[in-house]
Structure formats: structure tokens, C-alpha cells
N, C-alpha and C. Protein backbone atom coordinates (compact mmCIF):
# COMPACT_ATOMS: atom_id res chain seq x y z
N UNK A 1 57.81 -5.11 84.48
CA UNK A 1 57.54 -4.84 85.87
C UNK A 1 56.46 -5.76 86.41
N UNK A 2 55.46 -6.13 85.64
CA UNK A 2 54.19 -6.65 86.56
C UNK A 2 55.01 -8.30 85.90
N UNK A 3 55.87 -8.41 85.37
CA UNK A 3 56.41 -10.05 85.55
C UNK A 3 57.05 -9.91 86.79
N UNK A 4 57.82 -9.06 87.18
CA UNK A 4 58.69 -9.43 88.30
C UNK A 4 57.70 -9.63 89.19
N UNK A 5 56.45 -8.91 89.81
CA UNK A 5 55.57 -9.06 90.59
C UNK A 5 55.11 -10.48 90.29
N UNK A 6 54.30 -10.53 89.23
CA UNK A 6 53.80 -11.74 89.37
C UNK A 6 54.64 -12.89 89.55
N UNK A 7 55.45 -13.05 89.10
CA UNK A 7 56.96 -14.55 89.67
C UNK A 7 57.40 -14.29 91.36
N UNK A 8 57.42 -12.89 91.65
CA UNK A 8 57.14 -12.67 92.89
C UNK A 8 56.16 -13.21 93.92
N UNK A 9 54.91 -13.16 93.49
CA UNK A 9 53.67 -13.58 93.93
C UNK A 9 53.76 -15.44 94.27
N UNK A 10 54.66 -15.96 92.82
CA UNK A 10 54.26 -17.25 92.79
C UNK A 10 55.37 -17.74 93.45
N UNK A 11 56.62 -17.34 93.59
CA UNK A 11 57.98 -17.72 94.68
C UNK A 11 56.95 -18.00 95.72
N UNK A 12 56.29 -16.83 96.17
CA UNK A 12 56.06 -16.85 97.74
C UNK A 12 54.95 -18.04 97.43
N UNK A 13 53.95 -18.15 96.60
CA UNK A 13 52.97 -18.97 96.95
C UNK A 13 53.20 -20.34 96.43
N UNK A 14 54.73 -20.68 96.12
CA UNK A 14 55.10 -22.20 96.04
C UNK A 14 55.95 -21.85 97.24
N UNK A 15 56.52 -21.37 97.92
CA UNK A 15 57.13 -21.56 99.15
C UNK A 15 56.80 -21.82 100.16
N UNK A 16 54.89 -21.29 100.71
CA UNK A 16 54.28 -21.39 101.31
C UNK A 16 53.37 -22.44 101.00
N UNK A 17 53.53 -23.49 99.79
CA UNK A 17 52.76 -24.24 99.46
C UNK A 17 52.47 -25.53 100.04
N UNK A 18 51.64 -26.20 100.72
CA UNK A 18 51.65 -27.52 101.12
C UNK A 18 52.43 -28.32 100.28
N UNK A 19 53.76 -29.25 101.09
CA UNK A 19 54.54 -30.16 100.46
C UNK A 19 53.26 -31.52 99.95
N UNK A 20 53.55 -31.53 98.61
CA UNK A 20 52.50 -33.06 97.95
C UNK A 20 52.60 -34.32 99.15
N UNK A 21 53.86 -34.42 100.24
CA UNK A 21 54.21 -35.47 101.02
C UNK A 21 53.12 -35.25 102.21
N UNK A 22 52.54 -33.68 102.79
CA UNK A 22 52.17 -33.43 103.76
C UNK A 22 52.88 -32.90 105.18
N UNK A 23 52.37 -32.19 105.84
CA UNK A 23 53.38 -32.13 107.34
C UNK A 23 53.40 -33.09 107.77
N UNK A 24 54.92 -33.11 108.23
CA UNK A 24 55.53 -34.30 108.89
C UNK A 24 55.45 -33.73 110.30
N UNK A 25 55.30 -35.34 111.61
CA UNK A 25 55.61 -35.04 112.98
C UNK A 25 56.56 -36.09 113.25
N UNK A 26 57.74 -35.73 114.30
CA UNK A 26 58.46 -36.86 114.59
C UNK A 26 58.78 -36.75 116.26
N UNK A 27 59.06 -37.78 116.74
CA UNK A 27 59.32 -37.46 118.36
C UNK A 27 60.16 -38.39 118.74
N UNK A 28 61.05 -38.23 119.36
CA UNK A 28 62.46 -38.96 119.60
C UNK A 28 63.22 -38.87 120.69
N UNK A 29 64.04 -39.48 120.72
CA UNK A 29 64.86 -39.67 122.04
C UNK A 29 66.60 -39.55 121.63
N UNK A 30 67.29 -38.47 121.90
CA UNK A 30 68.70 -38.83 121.94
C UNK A 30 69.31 -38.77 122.87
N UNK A 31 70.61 -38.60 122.57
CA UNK A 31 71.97 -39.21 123.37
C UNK A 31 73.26 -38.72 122.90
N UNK A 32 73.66 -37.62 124.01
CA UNK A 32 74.91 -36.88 124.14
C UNK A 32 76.27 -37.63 124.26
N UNK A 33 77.22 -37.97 123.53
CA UNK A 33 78.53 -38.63 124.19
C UNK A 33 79.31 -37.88 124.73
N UNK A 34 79.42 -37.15 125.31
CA UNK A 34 80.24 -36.06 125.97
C UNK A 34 79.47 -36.52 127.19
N UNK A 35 78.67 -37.35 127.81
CA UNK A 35 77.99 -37.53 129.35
C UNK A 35 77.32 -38.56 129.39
N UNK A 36 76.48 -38.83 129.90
CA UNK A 36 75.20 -39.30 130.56
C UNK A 36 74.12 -38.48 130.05
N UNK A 37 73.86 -37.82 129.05
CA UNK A 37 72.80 -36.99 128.70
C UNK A 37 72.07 -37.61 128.07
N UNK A 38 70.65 -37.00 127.96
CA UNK A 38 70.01 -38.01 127.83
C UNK A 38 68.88 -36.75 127.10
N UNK A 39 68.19 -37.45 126.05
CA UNK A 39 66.96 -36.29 125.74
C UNK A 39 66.12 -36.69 125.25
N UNK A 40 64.70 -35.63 124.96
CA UNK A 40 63.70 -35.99 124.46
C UNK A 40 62.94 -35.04 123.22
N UNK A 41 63.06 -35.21 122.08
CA UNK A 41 62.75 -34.01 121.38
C UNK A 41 61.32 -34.13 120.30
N UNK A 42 60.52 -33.13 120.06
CA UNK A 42 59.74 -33.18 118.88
C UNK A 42 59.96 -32.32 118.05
N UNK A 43 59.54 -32.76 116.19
CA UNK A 43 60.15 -32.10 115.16
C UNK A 43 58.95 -31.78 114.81
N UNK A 44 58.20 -30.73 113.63
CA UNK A 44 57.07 -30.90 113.39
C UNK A 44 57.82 -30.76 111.81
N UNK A 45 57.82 -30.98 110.79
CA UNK A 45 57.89 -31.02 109.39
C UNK A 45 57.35 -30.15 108.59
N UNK A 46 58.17 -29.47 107.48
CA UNK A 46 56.97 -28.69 106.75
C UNK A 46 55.80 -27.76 106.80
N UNK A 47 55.88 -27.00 107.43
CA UNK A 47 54.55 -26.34 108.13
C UNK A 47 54.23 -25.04 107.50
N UNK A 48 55.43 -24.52 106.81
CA UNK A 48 55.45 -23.35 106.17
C UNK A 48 56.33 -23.85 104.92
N UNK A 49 55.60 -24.33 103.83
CA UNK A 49 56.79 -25.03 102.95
C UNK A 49 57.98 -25.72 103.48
N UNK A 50 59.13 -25.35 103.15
CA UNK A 50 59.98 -26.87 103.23
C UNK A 50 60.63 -26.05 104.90
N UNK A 51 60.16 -25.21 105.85
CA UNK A 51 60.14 -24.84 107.00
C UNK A 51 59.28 -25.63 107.90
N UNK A 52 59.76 -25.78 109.05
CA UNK A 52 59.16 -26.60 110.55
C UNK A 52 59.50 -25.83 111.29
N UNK A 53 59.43 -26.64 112.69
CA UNK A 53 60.25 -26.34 114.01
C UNK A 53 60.57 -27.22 114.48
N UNK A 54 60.87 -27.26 115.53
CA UNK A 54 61.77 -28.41 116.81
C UNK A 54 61.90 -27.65 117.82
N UNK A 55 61.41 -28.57 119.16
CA UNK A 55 61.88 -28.41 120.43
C UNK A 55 62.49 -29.40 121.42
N UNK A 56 63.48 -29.72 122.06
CA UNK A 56 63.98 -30.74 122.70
C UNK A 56 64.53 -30.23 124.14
N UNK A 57 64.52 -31.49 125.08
CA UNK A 57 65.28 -31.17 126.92
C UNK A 57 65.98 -32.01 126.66
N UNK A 58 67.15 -31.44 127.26
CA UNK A 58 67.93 -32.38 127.88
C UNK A 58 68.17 -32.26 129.14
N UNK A 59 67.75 -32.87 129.89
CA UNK A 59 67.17 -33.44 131.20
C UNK A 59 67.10 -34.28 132.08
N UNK A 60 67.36 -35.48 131.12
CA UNK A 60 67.85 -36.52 131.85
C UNK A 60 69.41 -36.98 132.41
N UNK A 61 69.83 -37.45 133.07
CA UNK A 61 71.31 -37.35 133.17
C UNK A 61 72.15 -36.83 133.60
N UNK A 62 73.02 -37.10 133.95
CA UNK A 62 74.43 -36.87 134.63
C UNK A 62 75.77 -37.03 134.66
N UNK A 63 76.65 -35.81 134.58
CA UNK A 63 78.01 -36.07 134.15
C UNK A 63 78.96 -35.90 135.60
N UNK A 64 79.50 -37.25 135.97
CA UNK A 64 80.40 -36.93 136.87
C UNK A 64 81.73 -36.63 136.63
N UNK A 65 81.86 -35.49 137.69
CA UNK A 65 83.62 -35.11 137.73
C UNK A 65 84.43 -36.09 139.28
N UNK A 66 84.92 -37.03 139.56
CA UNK A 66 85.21 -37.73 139.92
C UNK A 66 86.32 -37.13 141.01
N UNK A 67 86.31 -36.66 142.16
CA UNK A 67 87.49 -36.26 142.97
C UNK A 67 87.76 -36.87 144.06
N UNK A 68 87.66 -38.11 143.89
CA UNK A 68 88.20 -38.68 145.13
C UNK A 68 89.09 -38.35 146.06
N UNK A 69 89.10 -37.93 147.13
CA UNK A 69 90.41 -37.48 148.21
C UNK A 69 90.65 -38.69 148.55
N UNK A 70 91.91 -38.83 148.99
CA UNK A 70 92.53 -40.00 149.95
C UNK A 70 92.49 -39.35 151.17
N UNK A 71 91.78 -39.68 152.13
CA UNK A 71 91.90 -38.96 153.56
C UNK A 71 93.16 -39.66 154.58
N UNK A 72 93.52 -38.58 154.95
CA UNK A 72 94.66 -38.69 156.25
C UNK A 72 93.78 -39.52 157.26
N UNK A 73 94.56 -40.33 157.64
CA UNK A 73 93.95 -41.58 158.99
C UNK A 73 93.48 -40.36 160.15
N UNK A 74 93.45 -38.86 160.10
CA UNK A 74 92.84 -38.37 161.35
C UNK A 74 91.76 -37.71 160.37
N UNK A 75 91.86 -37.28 159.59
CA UNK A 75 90.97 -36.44 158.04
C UNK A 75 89.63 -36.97 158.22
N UNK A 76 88.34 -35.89 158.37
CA UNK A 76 87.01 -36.45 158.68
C UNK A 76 86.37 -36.55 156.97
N UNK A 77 87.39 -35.80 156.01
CA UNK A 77 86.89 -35.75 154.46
C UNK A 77 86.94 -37.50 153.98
N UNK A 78 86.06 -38.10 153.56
CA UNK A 78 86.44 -39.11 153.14
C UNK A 78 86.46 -39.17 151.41
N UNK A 79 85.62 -38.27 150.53
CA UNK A 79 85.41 -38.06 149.50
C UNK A 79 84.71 -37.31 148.93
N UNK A 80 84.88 -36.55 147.34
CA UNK A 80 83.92 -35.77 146.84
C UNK A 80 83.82 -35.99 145.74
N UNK A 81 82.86 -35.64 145.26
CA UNK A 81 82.23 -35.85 143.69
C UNK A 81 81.78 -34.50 143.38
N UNK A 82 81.89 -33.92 142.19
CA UNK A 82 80.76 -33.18 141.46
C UNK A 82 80.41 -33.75 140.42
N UNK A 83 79.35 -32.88 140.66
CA UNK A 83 77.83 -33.85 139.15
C UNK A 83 77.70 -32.14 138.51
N UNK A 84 77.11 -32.30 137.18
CA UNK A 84 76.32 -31.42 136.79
C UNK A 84 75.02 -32.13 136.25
N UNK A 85 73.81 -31.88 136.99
CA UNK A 85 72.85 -32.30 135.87
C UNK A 85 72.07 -31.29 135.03
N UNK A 86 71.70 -32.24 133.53
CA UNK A 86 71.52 -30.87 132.51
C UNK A 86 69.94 -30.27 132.60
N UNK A 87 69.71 -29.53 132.80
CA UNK A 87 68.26 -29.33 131.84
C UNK A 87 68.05 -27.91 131.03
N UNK A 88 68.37 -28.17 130.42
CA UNK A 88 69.03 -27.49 129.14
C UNK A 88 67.84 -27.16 128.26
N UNK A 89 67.19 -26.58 127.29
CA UNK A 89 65.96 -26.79 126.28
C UNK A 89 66.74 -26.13 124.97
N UNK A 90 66.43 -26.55 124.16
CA UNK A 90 66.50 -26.13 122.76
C UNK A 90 65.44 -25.71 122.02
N UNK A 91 65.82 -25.03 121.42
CA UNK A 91 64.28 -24.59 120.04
C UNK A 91 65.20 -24.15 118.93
N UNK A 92 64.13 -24.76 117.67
CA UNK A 92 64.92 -23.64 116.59
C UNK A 92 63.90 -24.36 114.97
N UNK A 93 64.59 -23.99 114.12
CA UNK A 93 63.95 -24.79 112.60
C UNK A 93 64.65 -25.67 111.87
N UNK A 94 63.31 -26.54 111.47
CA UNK A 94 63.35 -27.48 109.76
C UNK A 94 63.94 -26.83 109.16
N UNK A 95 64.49 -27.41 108.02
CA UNK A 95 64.61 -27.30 106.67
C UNK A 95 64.73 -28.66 105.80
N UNK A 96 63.95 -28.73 105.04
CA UNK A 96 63.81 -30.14 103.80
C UNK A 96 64.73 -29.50 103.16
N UNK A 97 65.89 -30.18 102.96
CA UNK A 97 66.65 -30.44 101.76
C UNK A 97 65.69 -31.28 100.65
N UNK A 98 65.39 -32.57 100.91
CA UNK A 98 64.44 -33.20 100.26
C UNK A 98 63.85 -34.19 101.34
N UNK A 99 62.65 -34.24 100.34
CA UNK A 99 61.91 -35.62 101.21
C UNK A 99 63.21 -36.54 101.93
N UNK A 100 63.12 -36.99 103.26
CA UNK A 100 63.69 -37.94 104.09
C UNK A 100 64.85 -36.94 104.40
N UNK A 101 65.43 -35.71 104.10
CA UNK A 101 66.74 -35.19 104.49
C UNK A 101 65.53 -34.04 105.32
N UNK A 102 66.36 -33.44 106.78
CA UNK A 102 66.06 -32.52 107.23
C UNK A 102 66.92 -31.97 107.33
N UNK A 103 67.28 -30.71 107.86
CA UNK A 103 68.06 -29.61 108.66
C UNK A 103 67.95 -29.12 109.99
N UNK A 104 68.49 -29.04 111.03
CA UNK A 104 67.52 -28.21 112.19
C UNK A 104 69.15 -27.39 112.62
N UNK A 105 68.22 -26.35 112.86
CA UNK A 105 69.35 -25.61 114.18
C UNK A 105 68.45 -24.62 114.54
N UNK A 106 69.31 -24.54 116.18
CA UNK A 106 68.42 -23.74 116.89
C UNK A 106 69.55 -22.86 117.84
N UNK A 107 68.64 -22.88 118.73
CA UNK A 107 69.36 -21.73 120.06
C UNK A 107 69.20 -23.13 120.97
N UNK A 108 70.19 -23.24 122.33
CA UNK A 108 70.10 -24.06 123.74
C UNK A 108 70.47 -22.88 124.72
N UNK A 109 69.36 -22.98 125.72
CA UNK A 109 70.04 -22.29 127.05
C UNK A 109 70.90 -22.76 127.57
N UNK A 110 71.67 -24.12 127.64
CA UNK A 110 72.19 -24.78 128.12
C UNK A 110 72.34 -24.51 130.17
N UNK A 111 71.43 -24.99 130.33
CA UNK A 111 71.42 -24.67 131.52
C UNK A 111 71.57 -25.80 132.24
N UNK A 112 72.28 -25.74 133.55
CA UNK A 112 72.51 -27.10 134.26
C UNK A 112 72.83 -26.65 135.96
N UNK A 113 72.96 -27.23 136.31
CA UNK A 113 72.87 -27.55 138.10
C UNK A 113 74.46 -27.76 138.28
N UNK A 114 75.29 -27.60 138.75
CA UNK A 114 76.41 -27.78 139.33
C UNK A 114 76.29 -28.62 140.91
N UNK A 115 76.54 -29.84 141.09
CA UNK A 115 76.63 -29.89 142.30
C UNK A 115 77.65 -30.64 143.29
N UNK A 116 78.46 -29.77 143.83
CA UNK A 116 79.52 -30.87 144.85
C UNK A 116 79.35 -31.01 145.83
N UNK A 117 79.42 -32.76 145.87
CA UNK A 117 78.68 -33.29 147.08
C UNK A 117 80.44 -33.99 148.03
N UNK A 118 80.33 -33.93 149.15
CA UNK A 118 81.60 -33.92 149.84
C UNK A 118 80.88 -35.52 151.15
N UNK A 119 81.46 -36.47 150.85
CA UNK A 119 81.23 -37.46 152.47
C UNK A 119 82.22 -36.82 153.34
N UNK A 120 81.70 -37.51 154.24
CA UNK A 120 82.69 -37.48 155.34
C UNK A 120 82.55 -38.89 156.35
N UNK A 121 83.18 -38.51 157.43
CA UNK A 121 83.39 -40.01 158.44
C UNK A 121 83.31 -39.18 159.59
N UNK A 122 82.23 -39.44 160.45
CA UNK A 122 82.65 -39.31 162.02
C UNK A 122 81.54 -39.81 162.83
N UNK A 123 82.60 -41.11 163.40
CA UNK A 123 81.64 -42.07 164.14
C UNK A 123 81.02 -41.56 165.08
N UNK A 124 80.62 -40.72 165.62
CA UNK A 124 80.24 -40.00 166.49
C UNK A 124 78.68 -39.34 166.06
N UNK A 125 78.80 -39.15 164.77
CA UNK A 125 78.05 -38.31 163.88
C UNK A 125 76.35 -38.82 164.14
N UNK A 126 75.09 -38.74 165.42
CA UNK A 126 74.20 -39.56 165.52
C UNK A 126 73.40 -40.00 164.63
N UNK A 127 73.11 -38.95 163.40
CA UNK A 127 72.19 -39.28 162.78
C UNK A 127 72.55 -40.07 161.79
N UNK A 128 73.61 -40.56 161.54
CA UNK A 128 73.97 -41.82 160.87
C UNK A 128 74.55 -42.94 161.28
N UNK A 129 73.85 -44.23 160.78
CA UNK A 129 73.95 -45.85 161.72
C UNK A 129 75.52 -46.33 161.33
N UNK A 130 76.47 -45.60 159.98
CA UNK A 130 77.76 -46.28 159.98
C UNK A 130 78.87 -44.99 159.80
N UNK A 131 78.29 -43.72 160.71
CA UNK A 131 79.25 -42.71 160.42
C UNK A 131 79.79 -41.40 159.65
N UNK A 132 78.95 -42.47 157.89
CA UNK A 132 79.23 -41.37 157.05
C UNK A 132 78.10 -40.63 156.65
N UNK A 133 78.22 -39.54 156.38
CA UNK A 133 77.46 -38.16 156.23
C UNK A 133 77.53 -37.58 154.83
N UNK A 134 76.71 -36.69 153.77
CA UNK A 134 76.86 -36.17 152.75
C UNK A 134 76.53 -34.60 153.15
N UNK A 135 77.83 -33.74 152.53
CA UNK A 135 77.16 -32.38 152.73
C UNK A 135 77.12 -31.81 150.62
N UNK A 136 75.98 -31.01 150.57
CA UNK A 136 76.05 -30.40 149.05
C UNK A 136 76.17 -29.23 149.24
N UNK A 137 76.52 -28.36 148.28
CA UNK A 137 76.56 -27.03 147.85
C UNK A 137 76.26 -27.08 146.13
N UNK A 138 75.19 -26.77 146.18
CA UNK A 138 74.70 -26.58 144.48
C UNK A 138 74.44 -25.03 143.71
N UNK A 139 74.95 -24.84 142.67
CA UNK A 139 74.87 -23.56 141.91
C UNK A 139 74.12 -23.76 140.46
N UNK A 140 73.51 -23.04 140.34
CA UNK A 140 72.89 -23.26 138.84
C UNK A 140 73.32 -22.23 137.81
N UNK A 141 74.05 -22.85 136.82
CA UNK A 141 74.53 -21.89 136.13
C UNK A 141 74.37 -22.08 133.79
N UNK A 142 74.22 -21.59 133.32
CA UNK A 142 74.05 -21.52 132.36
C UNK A 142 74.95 -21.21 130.91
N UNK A 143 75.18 -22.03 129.96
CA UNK A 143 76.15 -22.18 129.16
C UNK A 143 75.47 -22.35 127.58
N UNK A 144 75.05 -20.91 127.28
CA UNK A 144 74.00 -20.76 125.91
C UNK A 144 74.53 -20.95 124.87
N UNK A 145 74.42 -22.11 124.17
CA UNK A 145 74.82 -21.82 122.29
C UNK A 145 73.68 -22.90 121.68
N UNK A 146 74.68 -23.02 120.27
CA UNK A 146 73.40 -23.42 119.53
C UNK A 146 73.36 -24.83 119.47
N UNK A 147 72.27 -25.35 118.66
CA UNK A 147 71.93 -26.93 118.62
C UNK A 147 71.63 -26.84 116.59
N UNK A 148 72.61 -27.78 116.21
CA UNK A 148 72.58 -28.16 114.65
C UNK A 148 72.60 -29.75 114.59
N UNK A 149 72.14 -30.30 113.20
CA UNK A 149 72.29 -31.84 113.32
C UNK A 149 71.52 -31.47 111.67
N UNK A 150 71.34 -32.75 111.46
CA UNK A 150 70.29 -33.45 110.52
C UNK A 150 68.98 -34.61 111.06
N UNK A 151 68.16 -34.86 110.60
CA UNK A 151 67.03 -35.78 110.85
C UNK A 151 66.87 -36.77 109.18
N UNK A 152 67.26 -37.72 109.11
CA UNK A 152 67.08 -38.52 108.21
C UNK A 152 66.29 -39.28 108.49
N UNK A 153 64.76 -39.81 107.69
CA UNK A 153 63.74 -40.26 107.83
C UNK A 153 63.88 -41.15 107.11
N UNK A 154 64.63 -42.20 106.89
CA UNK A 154 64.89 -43.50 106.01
C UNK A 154 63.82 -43.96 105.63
N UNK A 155 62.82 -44.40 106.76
CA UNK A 155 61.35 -45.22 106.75
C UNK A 155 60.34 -44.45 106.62
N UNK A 156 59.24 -44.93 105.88
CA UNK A 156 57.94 -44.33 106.40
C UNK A 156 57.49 -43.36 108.19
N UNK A 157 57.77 -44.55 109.23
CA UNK A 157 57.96 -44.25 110.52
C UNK A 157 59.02 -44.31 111.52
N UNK A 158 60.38 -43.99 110.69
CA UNK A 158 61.72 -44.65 111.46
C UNK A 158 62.27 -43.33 110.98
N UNK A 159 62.96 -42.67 111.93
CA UNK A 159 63.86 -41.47 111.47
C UNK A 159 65.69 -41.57 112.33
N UNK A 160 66.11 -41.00 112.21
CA UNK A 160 67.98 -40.64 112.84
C UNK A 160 68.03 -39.26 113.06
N UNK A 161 68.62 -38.79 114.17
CA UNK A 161 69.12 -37.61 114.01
C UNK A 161 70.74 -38.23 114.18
N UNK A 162 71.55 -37.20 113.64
CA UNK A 162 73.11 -36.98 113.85
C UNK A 162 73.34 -35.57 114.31
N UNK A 163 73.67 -35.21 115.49
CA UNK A 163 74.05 -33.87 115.25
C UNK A 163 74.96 -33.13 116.14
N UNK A 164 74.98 -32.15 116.67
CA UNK A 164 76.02 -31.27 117.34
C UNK A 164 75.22 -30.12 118.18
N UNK A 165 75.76 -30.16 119.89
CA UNK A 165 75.02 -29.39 120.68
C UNK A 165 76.36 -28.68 121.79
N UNK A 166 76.62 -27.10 121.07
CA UNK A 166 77.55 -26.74 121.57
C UNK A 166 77.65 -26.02 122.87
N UNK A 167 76.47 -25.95 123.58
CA UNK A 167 76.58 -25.90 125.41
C UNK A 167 77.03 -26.62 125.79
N UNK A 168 77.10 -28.04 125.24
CA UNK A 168 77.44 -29.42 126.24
C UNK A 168 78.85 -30.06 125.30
N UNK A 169 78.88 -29.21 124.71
CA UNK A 169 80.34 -29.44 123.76
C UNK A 169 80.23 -31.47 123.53
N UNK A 170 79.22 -31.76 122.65
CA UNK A 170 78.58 -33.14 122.78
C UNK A 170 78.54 -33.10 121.15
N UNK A 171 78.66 -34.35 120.36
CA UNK A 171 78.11 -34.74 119.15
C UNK A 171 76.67 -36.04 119.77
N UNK A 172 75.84 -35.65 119.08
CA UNK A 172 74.47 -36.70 119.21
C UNK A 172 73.85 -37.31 118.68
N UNK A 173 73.38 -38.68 118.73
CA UNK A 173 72.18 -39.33 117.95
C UNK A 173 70.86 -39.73 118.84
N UNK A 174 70.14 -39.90 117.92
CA UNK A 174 69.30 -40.03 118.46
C UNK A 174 68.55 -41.34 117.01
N UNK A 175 66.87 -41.20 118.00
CA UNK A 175 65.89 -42.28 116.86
C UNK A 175 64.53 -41.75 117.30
N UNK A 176 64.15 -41.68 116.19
CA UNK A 176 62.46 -41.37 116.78
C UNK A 176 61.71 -41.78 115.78
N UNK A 177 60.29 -41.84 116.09
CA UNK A 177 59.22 -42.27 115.14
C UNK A 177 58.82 -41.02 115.07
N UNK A 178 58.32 -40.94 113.07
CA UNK A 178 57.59 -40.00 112.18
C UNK A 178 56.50 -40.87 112.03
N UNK A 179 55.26 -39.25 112.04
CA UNK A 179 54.11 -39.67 110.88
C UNK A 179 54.11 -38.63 110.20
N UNK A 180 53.12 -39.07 109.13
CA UNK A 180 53.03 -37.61 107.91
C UNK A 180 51.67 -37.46 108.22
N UNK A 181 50.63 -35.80 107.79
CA UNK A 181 49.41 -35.71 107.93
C UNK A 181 48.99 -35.93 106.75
């Protein structure tokens, strides 16, 4: 009985043990192919044994849905577009497989802006010098799942993410610079 405790004791206090490498920090920039997305994320390494965290936006960017009308020669519609832009946040945890391999997954609100913007034509129209006019109608609406990948730290200060962000139904990479403490 007092072995199981004590191997008990020492699980937890090599689990919680400072990695010999140190906490790692990394901060990076990726990139959604499913859009124009665009992001910015920090990792922190190791902080609770081979446990971290991560937080990232995606924020930058824009995915157009393309609806061009052909307007009727009397038709004041000349065209419309919708955009969604993202700003979305993620959070979630590390995991060291080993030195230079990470793990992360988290939660995304996936949250984004909906917006269709409609021209029009009417020469008449004063407050514009050639006619055409923009009207919007914007909704903000939200599309929650999770965020998984890997972080491979090849270099001393050179890292990769590869990964998968299923609000934006997107595979991603990214690059960022690590230091260790």
C-alpha cells in the first residue's frame, strides 16, 4: 500500500516536473486555405510538465462569395458581393510528444461578420460623382468547433504548425519563432 502511494507521489512529481529543455514560448503567424484568413497565435510550452497552452485570432481576412447580377438595361442593381470577415479566437493545450513535436487542440468560437454589400446605378443619385452607390446589410453570426494541428520546432528558433480548424472548415500552416527559458 504505501508503494502504491509513494510511485503515486512520484508520477505526479515527474509530471509536474520542469522539462531539463525548459518552458518553451513561440509566436506565429498562420494561414487558412479555405479563404483569405489570416492569423496570429502564441504557444507557451511546457508549463505544467509536458502541458502548455495556446491562444490564436483569426482576424485578419476575407472570404468572398462572388454574386455578380447581370442587370437588365432598366435594372438600378448593378451587383453584389458577400464577404464574411473572421474574428474568430481559439484557446486550448500543449502536449510534448517529445522535444521539437507538439500537440495542440482547443475550442474556436468561430465567429465572423456576414456581410452583403449590393451596388447599384442611378445617375441621378447626388451624392455620388459617377452614379454608383453601395448599400450593406451585415449580421454577425457564430460557427463553434475545435482547433487541432501539431507545432514542430525543427530549429532552436524556427517552428511549423500544420493543422485543422473546423469553424472555418480550413486545413493550416503557419511559422513562428520559439525561445526556451
Amino acid at each position: 500500500m504505501k508503494i502504491r502511494i509513494l510511485s503515486l507521489i512520484l508520477c505526479i512529481a515527474l509530471l509536474f516536473a520542469v522539462p531539463a529543455k525548459g518552458q518553451g514560448f513561440a509566436l506565429g503567424y498562420q494561414y487558412a486555405f479555405s479563404g483569405e484568413y489570416y492569423s496570429g497565435y502564441m504557444m507557451l510550452f511546457d508549463l505544467v510538465g509536458p502541458i502548455g497552452t495556446y491562444a490564436n485570432f483569426y482576424g485578419i481576412g476575407v472570404y468572398n462569395y462572388a454574386d455578380y447580377d447581370d442587370p437588365w438595361p432598366t435594372d438600378e442593381l448593378a451587383f453584389t458581393i458577400d464577404r464574411d470577415y473572421w474574428t474568430a479566437q481559439s484557446f486550448g493545450v500543449t502536449f510534448r510528444v517529445f522535444y521539437g513535436l507538439y500537440v495542440y487542440a482547443g475550442y474556436c468560437n468561430g465567429s465572423y461578420i456576414s456581410v452583403h454589400e449590393s451596388t447599384w446605378f442611378d445617375e441621378t443619385y447626388t451624392w455620388s460623382y459617377d452614379g454608383f452607390y453601395t448599400t450593406q446589410e451585415w449580421s454577425y453570426n457564430s460557427n463553434p468547433g475545435f482547433d487541432i494541428g501539431v507545432n514542430i520546432v525543427a530549429f532552436p528558433y524556427f517552428g511549423v504548425v500544420l493543422g485543422y480548424n473546423s469553424s472555418m472548415n480550413s486545413m493550416v500552416v503557419g511559422f513562428n519563432t520559439s525561445l526556451y527559458f
